[in-house]
N, C-alpha and C. Protein backbone atom coordinates (compact mmCIF):
# COMPACT_ATOMS: atom_id res chain seq x y z
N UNK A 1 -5.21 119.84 76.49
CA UNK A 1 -4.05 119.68 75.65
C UNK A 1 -4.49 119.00 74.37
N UNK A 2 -4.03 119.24 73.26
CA UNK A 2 -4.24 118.82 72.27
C UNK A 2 -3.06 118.53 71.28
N UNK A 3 -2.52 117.15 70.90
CA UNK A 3 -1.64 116.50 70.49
C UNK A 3 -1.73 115.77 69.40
N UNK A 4 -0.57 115.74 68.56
CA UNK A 4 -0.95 114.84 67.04
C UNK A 4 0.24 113.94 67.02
N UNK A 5 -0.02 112.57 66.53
CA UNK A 5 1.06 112.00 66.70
C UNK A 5 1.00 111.03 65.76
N UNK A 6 1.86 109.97 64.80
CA UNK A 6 1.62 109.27 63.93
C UNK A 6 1.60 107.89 64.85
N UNK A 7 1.08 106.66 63.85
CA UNK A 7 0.95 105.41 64.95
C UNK A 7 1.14 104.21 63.76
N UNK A 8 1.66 103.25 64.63
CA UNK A 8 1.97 101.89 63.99
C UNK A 8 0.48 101.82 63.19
N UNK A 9 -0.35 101.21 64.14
CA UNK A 9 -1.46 100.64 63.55
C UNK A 9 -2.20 101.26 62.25
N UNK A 10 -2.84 100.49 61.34
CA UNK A 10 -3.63 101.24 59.99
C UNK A 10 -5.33 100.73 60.46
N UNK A 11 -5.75 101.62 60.12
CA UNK A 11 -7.50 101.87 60.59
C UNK A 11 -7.82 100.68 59.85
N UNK A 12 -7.54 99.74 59.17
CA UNK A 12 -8.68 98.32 59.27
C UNK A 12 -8.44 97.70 60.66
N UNK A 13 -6.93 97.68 60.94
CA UNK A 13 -6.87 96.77 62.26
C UNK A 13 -7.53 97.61 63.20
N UNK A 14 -7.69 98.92 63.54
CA UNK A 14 -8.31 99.70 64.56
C UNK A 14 -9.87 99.08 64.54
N UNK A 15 -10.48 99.15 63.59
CA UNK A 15 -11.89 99.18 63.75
C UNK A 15 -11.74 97.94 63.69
N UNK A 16 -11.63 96.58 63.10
CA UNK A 16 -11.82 95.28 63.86
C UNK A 16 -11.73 95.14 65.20
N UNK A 17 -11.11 95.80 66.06
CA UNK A 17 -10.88 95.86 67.26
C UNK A 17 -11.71 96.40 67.95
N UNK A 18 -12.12 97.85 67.68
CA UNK A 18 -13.01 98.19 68.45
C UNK A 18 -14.64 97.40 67.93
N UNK A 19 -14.69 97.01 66.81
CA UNK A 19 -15.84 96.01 66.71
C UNK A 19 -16.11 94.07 67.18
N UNK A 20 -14.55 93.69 68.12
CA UNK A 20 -14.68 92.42 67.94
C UNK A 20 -13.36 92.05 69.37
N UNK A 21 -13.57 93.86 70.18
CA UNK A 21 -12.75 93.35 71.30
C UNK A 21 -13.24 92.35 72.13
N UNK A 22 -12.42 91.29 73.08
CA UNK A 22 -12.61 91.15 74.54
C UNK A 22 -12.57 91.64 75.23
N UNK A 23 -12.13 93.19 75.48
CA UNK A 23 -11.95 93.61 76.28
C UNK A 23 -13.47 94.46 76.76
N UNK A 24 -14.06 94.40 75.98
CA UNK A 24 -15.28 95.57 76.27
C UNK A 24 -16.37 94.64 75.06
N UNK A 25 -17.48 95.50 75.32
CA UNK A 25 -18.81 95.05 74.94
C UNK A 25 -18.98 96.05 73.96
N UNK A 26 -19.49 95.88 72.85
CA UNK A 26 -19.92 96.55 71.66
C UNK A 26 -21.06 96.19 70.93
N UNK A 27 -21.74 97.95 71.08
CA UNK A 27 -22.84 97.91 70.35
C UNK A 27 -22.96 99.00 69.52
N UNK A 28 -23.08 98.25 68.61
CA UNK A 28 -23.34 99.37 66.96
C UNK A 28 -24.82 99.81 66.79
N UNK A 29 -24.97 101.08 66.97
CA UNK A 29 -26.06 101.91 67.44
C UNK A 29 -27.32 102.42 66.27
N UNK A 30 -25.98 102.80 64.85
CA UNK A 30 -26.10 103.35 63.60
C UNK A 30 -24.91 102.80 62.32
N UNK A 31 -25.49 102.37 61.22
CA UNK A 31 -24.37 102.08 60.63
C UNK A 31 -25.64 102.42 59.06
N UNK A 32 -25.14 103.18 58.68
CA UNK A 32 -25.68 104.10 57.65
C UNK A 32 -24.84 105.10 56.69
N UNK A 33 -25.19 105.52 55.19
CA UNK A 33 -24.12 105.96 54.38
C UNK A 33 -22.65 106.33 54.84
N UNK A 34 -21.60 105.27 54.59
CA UNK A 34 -20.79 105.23 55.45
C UNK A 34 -20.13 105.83 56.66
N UNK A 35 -20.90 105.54 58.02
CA UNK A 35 -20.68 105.97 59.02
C UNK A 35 -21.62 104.91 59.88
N UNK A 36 -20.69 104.86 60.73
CA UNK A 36 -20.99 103.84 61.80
C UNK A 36 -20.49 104.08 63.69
N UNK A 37 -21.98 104.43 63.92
CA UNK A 37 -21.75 104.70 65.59
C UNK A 37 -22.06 103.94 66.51
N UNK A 38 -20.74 103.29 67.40
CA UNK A 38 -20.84 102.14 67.59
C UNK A 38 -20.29 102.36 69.61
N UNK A 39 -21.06 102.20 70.65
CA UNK A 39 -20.93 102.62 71.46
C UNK A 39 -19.91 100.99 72.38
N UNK A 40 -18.99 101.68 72.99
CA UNK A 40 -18.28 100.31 73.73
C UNK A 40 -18.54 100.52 75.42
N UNK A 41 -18.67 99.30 76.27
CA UNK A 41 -18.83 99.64 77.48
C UNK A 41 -18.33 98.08 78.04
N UNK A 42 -16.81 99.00 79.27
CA UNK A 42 -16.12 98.00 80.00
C UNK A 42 -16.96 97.11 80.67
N UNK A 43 -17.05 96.05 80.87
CA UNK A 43 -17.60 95.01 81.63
C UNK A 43 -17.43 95.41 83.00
N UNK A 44 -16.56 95.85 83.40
CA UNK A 44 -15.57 95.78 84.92
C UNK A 44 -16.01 96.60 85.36
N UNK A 45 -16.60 97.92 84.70
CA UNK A 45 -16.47 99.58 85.08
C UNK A 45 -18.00 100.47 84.70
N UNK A 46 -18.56 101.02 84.88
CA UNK A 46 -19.62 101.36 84.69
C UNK A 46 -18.76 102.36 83.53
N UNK A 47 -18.31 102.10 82.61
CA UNK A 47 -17.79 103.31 81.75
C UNK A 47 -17.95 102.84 80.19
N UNK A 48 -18.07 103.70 79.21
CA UNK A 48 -18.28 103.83 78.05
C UNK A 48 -17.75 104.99 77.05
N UNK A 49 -17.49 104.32 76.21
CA UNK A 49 -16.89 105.27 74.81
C UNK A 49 -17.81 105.56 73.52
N UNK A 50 -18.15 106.46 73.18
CA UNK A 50 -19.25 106.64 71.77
C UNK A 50 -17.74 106.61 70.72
N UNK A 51 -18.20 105.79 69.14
CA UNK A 51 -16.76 105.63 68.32
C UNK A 51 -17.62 105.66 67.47
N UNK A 52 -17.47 106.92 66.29
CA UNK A 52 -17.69 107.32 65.20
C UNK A 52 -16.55 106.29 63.93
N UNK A 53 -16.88 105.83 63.05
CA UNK A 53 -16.11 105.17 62.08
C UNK A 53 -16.63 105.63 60.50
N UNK A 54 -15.63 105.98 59.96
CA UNK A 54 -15.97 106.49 58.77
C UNK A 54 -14.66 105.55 57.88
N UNK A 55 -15.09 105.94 56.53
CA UNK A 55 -13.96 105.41 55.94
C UNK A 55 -12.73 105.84 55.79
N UNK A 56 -12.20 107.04 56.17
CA UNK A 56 -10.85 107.43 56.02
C UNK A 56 -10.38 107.94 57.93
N UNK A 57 -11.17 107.59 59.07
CA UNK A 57 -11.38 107.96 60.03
C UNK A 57 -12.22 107.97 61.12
N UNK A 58 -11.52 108.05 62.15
CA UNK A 58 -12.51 107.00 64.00
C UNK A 58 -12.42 108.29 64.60
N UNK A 59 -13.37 108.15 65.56
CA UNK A 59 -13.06 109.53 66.49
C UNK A 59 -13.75 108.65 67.59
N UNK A 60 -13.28 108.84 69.42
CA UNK A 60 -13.38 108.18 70.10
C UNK A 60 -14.27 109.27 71.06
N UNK A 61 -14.74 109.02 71.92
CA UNK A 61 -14.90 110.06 72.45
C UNK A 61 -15.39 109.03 73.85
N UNK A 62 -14.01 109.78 75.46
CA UNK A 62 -14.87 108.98 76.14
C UNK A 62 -15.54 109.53 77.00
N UNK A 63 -16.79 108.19 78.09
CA UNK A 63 -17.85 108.92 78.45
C UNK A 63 -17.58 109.73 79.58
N UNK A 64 -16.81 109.38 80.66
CA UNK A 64 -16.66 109.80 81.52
C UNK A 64 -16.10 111.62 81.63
N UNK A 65 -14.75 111.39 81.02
CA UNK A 65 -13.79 112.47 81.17
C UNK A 65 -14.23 113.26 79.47
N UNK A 66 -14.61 112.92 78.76
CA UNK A 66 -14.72 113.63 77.14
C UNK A 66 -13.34 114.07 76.23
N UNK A 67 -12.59 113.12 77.19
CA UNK A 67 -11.52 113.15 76.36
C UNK A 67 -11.66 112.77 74.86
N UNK A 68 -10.79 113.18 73.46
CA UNK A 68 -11.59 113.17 72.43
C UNK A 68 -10.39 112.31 71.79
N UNK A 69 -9.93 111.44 71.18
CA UNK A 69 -9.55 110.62 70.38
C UNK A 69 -9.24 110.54 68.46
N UNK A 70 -9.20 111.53 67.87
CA UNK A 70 -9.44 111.42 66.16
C UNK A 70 -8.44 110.47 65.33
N UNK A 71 -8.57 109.46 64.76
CA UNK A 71 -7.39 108.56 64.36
C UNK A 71 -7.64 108.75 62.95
N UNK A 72 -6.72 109.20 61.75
CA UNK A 72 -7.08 109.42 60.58
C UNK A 72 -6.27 109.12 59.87
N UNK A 73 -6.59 108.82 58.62
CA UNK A 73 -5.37 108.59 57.59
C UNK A 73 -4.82 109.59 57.03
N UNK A 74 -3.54 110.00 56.53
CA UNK A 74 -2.96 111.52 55.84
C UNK A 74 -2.09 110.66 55.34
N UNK A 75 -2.42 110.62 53.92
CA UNK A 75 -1.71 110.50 53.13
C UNK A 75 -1.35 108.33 53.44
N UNK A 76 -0.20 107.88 53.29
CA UNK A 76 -0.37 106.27 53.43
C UNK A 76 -0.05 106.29 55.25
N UNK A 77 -0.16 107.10 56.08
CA UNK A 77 -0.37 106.66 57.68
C UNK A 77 -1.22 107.42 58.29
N UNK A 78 -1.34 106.68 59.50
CA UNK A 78 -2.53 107.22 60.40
C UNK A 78 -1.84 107.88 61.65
N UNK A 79 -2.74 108.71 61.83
CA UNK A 79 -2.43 109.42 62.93
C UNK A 79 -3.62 110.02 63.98
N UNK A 80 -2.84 109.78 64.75
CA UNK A 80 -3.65 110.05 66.24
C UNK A 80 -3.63 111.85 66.78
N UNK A 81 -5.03 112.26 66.41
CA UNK A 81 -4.67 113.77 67.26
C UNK A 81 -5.83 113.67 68.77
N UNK A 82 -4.92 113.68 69.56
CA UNK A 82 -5.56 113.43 71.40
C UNK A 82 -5.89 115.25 72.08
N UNK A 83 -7.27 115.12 71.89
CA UNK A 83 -7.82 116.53 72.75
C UNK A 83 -8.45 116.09 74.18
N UNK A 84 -7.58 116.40 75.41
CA UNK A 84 -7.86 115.93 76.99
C UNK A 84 -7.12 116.64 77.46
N UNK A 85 -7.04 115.92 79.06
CA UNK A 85 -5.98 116.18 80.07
C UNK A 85 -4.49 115.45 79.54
N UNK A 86 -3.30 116.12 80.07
CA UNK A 86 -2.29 115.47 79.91
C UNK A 86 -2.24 114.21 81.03
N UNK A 87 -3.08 113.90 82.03
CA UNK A 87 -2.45 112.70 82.70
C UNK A 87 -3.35 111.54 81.94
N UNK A 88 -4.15 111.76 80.92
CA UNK A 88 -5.31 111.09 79.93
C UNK A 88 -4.69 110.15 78.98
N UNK A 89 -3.45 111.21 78.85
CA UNK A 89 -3.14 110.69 77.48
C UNK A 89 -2.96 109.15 77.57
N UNK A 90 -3.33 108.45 76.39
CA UNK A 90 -3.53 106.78 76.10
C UNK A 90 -3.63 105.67 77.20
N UNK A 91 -4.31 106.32 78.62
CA UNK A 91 -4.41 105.71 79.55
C UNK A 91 -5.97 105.13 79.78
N UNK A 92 -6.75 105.53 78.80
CA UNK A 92 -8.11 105.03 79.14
C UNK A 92 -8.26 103.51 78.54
N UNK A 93 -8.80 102.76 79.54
CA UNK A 93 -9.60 101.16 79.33
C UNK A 93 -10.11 100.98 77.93
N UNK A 94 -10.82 101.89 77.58
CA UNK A 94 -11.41 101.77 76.27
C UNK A 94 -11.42 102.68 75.05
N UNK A 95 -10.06 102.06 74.74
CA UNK A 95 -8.79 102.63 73.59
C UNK A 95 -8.77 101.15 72.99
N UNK A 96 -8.54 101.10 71.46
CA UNK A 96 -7.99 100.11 70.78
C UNK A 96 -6.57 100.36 70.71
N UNK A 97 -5.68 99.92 70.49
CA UNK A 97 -4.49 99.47 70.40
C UNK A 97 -3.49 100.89 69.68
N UNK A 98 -3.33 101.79 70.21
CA UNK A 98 -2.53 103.25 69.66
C UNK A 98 -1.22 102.97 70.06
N UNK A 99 -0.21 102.30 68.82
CA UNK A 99 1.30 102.80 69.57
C UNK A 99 1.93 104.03 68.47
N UNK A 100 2.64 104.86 69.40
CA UNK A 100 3.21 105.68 68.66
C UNK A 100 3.94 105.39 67.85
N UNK A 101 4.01 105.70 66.62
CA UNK A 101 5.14 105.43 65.82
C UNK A 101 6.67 105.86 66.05
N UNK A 102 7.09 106.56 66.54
CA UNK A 102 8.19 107.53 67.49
C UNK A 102 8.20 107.62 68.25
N UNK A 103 9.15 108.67 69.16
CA UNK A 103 9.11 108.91 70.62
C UNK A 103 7.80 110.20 71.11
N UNK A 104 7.16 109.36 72.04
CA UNK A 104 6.20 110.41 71.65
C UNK A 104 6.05 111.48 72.39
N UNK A 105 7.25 111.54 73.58
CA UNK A 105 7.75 113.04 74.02
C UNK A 105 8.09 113.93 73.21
N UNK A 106 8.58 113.54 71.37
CA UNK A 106 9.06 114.93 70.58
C UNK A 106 7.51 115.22 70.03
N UNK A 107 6.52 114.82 70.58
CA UNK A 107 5.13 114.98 69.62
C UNK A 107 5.03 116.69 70.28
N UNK A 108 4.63 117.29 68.49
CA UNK A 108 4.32 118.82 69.35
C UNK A 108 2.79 119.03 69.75
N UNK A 109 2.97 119.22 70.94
CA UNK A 109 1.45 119.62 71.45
C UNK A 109 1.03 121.22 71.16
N UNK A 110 -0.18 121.19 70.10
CA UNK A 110 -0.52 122.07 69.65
C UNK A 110 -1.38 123.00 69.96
N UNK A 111 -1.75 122.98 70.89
CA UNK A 111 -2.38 123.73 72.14
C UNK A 111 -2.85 123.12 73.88
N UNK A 112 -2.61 124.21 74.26
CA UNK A 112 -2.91 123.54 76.09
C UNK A 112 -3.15 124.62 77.08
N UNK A 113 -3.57 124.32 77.98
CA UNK A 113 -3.78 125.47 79.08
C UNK A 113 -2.72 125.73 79.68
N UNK A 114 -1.53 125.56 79.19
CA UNK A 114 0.09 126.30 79.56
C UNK A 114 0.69 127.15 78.62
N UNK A 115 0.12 126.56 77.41
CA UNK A 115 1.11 127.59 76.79
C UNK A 115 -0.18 128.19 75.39
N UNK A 116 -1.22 127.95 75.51
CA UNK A 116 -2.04 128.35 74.92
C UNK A 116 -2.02 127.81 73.08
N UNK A 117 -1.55 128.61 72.86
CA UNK A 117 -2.08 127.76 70.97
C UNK A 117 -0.42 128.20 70.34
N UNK A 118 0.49 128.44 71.78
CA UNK A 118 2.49 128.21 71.48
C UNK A 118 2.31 126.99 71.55
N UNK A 119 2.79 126.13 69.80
CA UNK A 119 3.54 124.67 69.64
C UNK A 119 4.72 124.62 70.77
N UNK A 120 4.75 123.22 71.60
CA UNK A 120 5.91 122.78 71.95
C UNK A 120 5.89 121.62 72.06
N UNK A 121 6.87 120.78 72.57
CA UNK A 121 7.39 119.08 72.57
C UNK A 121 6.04 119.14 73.62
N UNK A 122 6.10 117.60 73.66
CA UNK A 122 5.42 116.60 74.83
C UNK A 122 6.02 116.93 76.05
N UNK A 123 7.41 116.86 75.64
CA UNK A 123 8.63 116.33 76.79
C UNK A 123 8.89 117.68 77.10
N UNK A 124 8.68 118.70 77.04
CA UNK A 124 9.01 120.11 77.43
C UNK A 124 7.41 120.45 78.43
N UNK A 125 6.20 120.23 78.02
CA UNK A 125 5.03 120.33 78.13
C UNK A 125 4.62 119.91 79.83
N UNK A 126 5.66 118.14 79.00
CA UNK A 126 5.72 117.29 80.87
C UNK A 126 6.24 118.16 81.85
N UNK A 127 7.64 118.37 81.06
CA UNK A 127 8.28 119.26 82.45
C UNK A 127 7.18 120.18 83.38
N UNK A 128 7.04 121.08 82.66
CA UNK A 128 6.36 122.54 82.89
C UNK A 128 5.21 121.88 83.67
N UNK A 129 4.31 120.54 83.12
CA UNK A 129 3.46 120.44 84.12
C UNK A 129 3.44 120.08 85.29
N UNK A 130 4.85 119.54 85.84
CA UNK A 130 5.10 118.85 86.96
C UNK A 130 5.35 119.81 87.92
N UNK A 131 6.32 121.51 87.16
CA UNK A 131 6.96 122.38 87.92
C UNK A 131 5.42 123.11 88.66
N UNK A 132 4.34 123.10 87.48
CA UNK A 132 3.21 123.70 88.40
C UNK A 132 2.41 123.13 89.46
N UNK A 133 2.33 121.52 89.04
CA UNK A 133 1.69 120.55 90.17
C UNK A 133 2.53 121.39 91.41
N UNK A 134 4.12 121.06 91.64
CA UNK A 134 4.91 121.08 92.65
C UNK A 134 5.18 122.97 93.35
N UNK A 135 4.78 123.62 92.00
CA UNK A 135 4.10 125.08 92.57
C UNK A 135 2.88 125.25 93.26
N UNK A 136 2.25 124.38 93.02
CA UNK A 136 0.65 124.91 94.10
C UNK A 136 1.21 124.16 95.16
N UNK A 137 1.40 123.06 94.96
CA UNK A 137 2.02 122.07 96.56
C UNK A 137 2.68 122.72 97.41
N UNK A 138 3.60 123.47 97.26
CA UNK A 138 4.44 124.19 97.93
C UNK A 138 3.41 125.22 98.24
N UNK A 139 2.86 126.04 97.26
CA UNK A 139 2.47 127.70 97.69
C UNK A 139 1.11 127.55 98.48
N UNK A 140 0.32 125.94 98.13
CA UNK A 140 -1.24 126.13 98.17
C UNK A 140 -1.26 125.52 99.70
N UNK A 141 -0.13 125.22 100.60
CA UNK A 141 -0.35 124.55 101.62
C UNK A 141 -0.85 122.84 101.43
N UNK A 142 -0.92 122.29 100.20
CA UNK A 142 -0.70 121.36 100.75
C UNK A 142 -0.31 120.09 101.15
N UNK A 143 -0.72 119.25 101.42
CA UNK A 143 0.57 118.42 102.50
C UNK A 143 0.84 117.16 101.65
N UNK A 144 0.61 116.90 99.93
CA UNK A 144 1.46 116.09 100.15
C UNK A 144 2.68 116.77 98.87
N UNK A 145 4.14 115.38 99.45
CA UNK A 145 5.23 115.97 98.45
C UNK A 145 5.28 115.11 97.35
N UNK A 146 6.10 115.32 96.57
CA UNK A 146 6.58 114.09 95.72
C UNK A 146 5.26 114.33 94.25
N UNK A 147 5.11 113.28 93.61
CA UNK A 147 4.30 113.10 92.05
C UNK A 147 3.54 112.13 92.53
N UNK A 148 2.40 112.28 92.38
CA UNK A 148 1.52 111.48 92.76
C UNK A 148 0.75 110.63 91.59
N UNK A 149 1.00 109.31 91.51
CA UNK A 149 0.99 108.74 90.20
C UNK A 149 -0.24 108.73 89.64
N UNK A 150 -0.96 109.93 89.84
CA UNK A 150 -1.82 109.95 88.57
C UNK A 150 -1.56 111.29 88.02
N UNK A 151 -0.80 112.04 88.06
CA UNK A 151 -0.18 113.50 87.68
C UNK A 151 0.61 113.35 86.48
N UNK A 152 0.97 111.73 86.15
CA UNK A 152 1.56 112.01 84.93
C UNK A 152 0.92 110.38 84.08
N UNK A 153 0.94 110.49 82.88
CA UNK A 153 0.60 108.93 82.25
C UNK A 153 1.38 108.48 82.05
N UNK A 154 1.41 107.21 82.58
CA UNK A 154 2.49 106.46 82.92
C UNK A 154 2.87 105.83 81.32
N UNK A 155 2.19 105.83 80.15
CA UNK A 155 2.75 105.80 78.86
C UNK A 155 3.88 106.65 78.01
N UNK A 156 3.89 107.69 79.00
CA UNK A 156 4.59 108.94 78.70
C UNK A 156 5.73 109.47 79.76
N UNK A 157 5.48 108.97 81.34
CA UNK A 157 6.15 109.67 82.06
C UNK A 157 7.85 109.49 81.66
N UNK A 158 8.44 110.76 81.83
CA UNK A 158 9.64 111.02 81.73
C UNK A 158 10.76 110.29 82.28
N UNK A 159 9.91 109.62 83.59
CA UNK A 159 11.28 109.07 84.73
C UNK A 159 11.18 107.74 84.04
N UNK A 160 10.10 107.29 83.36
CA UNK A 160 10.11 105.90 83.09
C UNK A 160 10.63 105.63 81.41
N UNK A 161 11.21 106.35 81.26
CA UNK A 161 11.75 106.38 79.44
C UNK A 161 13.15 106.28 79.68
N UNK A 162 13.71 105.24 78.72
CA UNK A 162 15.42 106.07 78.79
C UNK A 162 15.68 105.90 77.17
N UNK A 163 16.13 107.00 77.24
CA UNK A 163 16.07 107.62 75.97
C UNK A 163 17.21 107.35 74.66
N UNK A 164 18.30 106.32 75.48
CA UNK A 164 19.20 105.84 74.34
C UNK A 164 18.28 104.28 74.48
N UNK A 165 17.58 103.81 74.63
CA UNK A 165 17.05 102.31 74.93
C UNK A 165 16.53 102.42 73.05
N UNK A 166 16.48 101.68 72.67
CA UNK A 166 16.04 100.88 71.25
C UNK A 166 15.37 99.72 72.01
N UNK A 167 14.05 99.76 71.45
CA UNK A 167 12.63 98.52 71.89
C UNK A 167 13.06 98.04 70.75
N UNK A 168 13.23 96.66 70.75
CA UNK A 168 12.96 95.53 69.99
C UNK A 168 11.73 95.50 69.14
N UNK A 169 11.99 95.08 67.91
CA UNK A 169 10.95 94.83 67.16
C UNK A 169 9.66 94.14 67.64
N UNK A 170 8.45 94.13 67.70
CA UNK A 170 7.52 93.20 67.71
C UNK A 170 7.45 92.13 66.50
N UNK A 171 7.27 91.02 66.79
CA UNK A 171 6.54 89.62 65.79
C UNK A 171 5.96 90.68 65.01
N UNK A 172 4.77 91.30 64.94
CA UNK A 172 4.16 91.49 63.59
C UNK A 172 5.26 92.07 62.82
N UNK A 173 6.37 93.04 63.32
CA UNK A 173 6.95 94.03 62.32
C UNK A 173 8.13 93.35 61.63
């Protein structure tokens, strides 16, 4: 699936972060005519992210799954386009700080292995993927029922949104 979405954060605060987290270990590999490849690896987890930094743009890429990350500026905001699995989305350890700027069920996902390179919502996308999980379950024999909580990202899942709710501002905003 491949998704674009705009985000609070502006790429100075991104890359201080991924250069000066606690959360992970960072080592800057290459930092040469502006570009800087700077590899992060969880303490906790045998896992790692390669993070390209340029000046108008980060690209994440992680090690395990190759899920791909591009955070860029267009125009005065940044935006996040996410190439992975849909249960991926903004659930990996070693992510700097991505909040959507909107709801990010209306984000159109611009290609996927459901509907091919047909634009549709997030929140239409979810559906459809749950109806096929619960199509092989039924047709493929097997035994278990229900959503099994890694079938959906829990940043996104549908049952956990309510959709007249207004989030409170954060301190920084």
């Amino acid at each position: 699936m491949r998704i674009h979405f705009e985000i609070k954060e502006k790429l100075p605060e991104i890359i201080e972060e991924i250069l000066h987290s606690e959360r992970w270990s960072t080592l800057v590999k290459e930092d040469i005519s502006g570009r800087k490849l700077v590899v992060i690896r969880d303490p906790s987890y045998a896992s790692e992210a390669t993070v390209e930094i340029y000046a108008r743009e980060i690209t994440i890429k992680t090690a395990w799954s190759n899920y791909t990350y591009r955070l860029f500026v267009l125009g005065s905001n940044v935006w996040c386009e996410y190439n992975g699995a849909y249960r991926g989305l903004l659930e990996q350890n070693l992510l700097p700080s991505i909040t959507p700027k909107e709801g990010l069920l209306e984000s159109e996902v611009l290609s996927s292995s459901l509907y091919g390179q047909e634009k549709r919502k997030l929140r239409e996308y979810a559906e459809d993927n749950l109806k096929l999980k619960k199509f092989r379950r039924e047709n493929f024999n097997e035994n278990r029922t229900g959503v099994a909580p890694f079938d959906h990202p829990k940043r996104v899942y549908d049952e956990f949104i309510k959709e007249d709710y207004v989030a409170p501002l954060s301190e920084k905003e």
